[in-house]
C-alpha atoms as a PDB file:
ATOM      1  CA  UNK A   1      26.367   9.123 -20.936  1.00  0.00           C
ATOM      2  CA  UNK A   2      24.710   6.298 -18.248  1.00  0.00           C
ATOM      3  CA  UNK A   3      21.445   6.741 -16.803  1.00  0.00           C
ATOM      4  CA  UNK A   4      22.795   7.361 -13.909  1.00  0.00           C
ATOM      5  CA  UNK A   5      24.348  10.554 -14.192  1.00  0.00           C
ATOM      6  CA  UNK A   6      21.128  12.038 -16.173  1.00  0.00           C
ATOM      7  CA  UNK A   7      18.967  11.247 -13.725  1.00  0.00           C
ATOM      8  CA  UNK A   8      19.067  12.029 -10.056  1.00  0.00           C
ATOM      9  CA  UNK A   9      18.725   8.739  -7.271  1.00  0.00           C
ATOM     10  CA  UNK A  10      15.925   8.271  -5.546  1.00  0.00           C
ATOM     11  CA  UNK A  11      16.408   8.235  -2.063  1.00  0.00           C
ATOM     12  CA  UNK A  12      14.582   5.103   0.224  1.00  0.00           C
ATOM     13  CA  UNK A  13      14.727   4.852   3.633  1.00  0.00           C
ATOM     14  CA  UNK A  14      13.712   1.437   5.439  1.00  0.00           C
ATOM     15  CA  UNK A  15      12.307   2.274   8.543  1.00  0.00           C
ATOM     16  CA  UNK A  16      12.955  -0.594  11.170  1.00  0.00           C
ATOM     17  CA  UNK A  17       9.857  -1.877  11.815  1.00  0.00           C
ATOM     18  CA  UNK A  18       8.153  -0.067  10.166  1.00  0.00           C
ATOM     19  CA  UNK A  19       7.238   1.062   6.124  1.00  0.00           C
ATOM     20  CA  UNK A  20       9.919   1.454   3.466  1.00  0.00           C
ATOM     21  CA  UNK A  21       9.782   5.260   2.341  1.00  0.00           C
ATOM     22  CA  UNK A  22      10.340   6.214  -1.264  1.00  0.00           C
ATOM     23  CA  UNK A  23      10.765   9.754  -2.452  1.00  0.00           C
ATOM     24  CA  UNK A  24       7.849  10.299  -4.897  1.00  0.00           C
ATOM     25  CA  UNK A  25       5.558  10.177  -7.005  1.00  0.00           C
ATOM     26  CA  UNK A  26       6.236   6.741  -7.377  1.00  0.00           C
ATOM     27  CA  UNK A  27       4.748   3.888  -9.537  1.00  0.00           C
ATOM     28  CA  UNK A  28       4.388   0.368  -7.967  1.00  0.00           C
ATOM     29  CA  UNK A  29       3.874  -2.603 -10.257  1.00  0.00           C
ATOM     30  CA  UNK A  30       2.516  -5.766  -8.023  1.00  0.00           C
ATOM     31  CA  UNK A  31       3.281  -9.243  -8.553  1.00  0.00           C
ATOM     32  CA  UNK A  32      -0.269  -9.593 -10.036  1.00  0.00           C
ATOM     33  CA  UNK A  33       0.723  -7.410 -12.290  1.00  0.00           C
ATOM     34  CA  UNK A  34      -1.811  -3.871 -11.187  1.00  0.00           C
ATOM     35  CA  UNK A  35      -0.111  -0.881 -11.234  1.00  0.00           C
ATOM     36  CA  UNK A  36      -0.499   1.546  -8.341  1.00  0.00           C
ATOM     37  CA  UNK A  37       0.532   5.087  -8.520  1.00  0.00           C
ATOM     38  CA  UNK A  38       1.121   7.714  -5.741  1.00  0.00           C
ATOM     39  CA  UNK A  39       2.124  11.410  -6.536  1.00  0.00           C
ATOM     40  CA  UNK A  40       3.347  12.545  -3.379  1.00  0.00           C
ATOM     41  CA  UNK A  41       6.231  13.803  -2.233  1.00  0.00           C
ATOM     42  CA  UNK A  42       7.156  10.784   0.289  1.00  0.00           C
ATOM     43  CA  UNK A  43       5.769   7.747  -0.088  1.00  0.00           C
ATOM     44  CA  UNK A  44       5.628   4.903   2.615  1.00  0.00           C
ATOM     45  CA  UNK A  45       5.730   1.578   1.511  1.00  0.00           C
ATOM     46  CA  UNK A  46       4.040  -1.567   3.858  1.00  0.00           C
ATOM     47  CA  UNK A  47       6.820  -3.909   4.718  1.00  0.00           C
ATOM     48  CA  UNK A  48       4.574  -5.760   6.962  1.00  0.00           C
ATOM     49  CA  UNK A  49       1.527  -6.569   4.482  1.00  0.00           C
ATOM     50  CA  UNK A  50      -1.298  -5.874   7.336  1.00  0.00           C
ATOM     51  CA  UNK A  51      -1.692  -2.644   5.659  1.00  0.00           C
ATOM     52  CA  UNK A  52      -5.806  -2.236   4.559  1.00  0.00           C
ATOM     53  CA  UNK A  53      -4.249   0.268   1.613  1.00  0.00           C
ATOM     54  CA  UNK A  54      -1.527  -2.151   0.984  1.00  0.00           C
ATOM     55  CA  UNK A  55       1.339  -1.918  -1.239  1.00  0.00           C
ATOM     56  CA  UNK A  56       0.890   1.775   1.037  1.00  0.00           C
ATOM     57  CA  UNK A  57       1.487   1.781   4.480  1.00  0.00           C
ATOM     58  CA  UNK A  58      -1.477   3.076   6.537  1.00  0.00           C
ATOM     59  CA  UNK A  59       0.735   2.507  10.094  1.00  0.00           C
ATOM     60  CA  UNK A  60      -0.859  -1.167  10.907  1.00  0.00           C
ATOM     61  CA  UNK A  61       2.410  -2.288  11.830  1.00  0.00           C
ATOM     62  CA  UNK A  62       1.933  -0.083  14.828  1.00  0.00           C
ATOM     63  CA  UNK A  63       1.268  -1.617  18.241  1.00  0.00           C
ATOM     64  CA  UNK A  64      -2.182  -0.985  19.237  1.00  0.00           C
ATOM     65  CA  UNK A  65      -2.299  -1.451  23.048  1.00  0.00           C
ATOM     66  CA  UNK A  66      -0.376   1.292  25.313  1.00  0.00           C
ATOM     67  CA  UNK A  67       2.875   0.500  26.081  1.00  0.00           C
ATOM     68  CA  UNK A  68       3.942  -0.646  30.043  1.00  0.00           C
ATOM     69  CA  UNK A  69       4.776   2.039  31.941  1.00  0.00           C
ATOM     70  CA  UNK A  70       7.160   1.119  34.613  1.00  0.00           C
ATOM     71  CA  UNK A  71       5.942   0.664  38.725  1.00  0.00           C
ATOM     72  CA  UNK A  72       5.663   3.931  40.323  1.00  0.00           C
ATOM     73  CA  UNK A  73       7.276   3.499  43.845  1.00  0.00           C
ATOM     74  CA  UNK A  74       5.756   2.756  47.107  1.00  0.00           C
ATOM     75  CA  UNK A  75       6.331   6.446  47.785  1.00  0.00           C
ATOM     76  CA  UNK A  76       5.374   8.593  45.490  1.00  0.00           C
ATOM     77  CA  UNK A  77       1.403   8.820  45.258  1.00  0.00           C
ATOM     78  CA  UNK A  78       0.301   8.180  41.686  1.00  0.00           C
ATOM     79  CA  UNK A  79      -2.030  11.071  40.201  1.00  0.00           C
ATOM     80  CA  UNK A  80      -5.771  10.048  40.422  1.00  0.00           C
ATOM     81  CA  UNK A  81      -5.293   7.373  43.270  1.00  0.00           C
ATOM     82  CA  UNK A  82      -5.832   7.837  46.881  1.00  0.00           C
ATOM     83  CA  UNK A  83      -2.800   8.071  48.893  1.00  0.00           C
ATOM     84  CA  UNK A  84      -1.843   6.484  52.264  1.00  0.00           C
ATOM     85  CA  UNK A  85      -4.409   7.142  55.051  1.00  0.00           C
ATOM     86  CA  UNK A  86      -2.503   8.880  57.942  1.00  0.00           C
ATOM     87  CA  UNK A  87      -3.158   8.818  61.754  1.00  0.00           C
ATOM     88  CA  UNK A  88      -5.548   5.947  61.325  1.00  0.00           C
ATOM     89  CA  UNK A  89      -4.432   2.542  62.791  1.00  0.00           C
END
């Protein structure tokens, strides 16, 4: 029999941009050679290498500053601002 029907696949997902995730436990052997294991169930992998805990992800690929929100209309009064002034002039 091949391996492959003895043993199950593993399933990996690549997450676009973001980590590579790796049913677990796995066992990661670096190009320097170290060995780094992780038992859980999922496991993300950094794709991006600006991971602190790196080869794990630890979601540095994120963006850190909030994302644009698009411009309110002239309208509508935005929540916390002061709206138009009326019967002044």
């Amino acid at each position: 029999m091949s391996g492959r029907a003895e043993r199950a696949a593993t399933r990996v997902v690549v997450v676009p941009g973001g980590p590579v995730l790796v049913e677990g436990p796995v066992e990661v052997v670096l190009p320097d050679g170290t060995v780094r294991f992780c038992d859980r169930p999922v496991v993300a992998l950094c794709a991006c290498r600006r991971s602190r805990r790196y080869p794990f992800c630890d979601t540095s690929h994120r963006r850190r500053a909030r994302p644009e929100r698009a411009p309110e209309r002239a309208s509508e009064p935005v929540v916390g601002q002061a709206g138009p002034v009326v019967g002044q002039g």
